[in-house]
C-alpha atoms as a PDB file:
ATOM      1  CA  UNK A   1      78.629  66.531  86.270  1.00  0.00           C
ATOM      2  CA  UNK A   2      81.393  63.972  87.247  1.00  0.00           C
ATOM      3  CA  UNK A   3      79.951  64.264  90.653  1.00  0.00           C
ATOM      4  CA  UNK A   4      76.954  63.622  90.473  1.00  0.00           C
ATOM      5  CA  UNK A   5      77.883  60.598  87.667  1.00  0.00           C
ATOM      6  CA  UNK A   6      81.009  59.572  89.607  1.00  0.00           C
ATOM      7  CA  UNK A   7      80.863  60.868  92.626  1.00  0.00           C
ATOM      8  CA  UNK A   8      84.384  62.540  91.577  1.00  0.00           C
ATOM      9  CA  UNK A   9      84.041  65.123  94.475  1.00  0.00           C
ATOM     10  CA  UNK A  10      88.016  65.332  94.988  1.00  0.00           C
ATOM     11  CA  UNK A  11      88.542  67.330  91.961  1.00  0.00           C
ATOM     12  CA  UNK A  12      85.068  69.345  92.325  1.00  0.00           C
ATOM     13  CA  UNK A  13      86.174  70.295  95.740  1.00  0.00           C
ATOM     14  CA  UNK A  14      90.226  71.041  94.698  1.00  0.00           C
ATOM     15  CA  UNK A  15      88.457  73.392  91.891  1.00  0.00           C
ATOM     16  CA  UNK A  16      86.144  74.981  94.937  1.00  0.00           C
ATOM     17  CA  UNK A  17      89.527  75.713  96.930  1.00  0.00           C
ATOM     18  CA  UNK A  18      91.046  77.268  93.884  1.00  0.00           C
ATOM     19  CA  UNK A  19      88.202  79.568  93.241  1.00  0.00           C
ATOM     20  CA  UNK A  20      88.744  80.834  97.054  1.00  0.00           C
ATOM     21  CA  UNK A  21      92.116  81.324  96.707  1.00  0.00           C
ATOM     22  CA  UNK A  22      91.965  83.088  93.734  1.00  0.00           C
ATOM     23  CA  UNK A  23      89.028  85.704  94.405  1.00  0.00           C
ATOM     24  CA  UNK A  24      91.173  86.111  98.437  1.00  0.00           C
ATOM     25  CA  UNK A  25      94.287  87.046  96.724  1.00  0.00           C
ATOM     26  CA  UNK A  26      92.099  89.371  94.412  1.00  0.00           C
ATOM     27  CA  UNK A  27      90.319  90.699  97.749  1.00  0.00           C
ATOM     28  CA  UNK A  28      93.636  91.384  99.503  1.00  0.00           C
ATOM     29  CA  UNK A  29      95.210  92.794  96.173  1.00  0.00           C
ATOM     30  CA  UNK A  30      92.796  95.390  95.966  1.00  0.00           C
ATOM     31  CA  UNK A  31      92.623  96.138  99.700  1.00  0.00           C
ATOM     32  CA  UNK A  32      96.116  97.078  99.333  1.00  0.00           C
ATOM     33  CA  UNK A  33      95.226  99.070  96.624  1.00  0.00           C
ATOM     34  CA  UNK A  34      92.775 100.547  98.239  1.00  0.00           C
ATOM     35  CA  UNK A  35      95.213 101.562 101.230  1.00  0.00           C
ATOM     36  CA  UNK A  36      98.065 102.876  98.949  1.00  0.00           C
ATOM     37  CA  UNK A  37      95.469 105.112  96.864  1.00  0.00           C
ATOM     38  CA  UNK A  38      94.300 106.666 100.696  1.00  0.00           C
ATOM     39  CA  UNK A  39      97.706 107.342 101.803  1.00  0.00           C
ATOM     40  CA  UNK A  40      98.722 108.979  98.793  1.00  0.00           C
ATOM     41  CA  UNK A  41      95.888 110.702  98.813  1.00  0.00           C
ATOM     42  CA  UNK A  42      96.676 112.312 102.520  1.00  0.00           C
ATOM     43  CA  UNK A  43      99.785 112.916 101.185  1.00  0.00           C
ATOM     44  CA  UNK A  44      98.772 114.783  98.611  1.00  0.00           C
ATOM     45  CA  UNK A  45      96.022 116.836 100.525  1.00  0.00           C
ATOM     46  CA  UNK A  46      98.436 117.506 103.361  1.00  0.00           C
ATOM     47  CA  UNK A  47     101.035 119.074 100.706  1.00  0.00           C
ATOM     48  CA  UNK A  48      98.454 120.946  98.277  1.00  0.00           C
ATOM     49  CA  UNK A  49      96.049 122.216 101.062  1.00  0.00           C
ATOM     50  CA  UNK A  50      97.616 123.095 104.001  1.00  0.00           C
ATOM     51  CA  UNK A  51      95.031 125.143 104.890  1.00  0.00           C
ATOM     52  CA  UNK A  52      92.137 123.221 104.388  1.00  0.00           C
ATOM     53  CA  UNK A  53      93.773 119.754 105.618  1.00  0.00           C
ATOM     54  CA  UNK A  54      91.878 118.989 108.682  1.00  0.00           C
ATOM     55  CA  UNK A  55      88.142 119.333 106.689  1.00  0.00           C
ATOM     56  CA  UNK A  56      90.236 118.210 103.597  1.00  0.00           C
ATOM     57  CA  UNK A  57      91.068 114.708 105.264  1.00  0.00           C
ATOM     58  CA  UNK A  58      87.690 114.777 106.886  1.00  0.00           C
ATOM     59  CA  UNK A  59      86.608 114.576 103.478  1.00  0.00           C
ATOM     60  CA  UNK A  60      88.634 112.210 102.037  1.00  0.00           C
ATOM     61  CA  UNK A  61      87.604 109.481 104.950  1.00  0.00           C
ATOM     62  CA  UNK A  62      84.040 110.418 103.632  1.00  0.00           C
ATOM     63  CA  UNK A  63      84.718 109.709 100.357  1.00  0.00           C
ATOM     64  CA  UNK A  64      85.917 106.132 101.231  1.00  0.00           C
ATOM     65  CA  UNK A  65      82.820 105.694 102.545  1.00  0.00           C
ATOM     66  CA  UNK A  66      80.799 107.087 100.177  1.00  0.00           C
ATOM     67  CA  UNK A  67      82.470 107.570  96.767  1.00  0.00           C
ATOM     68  CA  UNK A  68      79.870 109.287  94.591  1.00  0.00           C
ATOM     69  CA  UNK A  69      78.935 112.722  96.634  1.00  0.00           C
ATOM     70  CA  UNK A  70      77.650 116.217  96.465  1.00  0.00           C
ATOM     71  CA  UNK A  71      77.947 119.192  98.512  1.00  0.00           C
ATOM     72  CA  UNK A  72      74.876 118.834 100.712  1.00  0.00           C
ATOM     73  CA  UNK A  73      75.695 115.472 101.842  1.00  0.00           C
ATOM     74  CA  UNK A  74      79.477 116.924 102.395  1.00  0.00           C
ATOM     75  CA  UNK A  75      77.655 119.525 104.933  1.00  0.00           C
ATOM     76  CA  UNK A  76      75.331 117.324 106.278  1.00  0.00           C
ATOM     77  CA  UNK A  77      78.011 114.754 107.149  1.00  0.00           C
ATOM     78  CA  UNK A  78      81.013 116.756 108.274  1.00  0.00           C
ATOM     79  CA  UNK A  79      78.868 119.210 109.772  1.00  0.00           C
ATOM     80  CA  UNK A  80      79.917 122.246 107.297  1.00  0.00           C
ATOM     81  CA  UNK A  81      78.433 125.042 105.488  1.00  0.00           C
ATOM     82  CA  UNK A  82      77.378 124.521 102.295  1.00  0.00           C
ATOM     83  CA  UNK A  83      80.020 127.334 100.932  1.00  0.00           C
ATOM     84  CA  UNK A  84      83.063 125.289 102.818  1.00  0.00           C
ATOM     85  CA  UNK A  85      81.813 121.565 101.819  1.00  0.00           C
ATOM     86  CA  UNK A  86      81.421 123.297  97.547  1.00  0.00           C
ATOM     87  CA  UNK A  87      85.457 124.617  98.371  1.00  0.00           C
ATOM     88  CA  UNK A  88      86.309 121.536 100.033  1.00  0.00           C
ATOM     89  CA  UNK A  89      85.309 119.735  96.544  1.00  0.00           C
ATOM     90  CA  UNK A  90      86.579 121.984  94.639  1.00  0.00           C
ATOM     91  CA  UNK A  91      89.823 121.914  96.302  1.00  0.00           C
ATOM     92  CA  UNK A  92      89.509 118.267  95.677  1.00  0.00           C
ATOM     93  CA  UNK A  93      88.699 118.110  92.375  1.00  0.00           C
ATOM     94  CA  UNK A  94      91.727 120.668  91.063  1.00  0.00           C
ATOM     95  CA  UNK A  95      94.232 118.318  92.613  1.00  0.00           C
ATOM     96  CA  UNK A  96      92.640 114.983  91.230  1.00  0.00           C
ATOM     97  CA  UNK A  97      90.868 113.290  93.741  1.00  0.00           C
ATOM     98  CA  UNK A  98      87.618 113.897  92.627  1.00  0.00           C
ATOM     99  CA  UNK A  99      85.901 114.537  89.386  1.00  0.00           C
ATOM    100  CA  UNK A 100      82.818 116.607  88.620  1.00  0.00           C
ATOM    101  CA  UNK A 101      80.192 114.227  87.096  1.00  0.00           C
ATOM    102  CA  UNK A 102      77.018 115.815  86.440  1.00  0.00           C
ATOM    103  CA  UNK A 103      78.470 119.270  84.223  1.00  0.00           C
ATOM    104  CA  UNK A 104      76.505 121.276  86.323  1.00  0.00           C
ATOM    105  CA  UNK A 105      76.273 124.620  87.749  1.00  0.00           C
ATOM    106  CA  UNK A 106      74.053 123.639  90.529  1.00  0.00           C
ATOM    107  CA  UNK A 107      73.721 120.272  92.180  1.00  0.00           C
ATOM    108  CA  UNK A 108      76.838 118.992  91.016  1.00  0.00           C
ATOM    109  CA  UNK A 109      77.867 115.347  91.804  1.00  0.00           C
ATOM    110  CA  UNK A 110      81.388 114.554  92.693  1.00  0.00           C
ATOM    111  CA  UNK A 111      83.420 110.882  92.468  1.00  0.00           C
END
């Protein structure tokens, strides 16, 4: 209001700048959140599944990419049966990356 009244734009615009910084330190707080929570992640899937890390991490860089998912998608997109993508989430799921959502025998949605 003090802008348009009197044409105080100095303090709008020092409020603006504050705004950005805030919500950029937010942005890069959480992107190094994000990065921690992947790497301990691969950490974890490299130590509890050593047999199933390569289509394990294959996974997991799915699931950064799309973070609510269900078996036929996890076929369709790493190019697995549907057996091996239900045991990859499985796998997942009993170390704690993902969660079963839908408490469902069949078509069973994972985040």
């Amino acid at each position: 209001m003090d802008v348009r009244l009197k044409g105080a734009w100095e303090n709008w615009l020092k409020f603006f700048l504050q705004g950005v910084r805030d919500v950029a330190r937010q942005a890069q707080d959480t992107a190094v959140r994000i990065t921690h929570l992947e790497s301990s992640h691969r950490r974890l899937i490299s130590e509890s599944l050593p047999r199933a890390n390569a289509n394990a991490l294959r996974l997991l860089d799915l699931l950064f990419l799309l973070p609510v998912i269900n078996a036929g998608r996890v076929a369709q997109r790493l190019a697995v049966s549907q057996p091996t993508a239900n045991t990859l989430l499985s796998k997942l799921g009993k170390i704690g990356i993902l969660q079963e959502i839908t408490h469902q025998r069949w078509g069973r949605t994972h985040r």
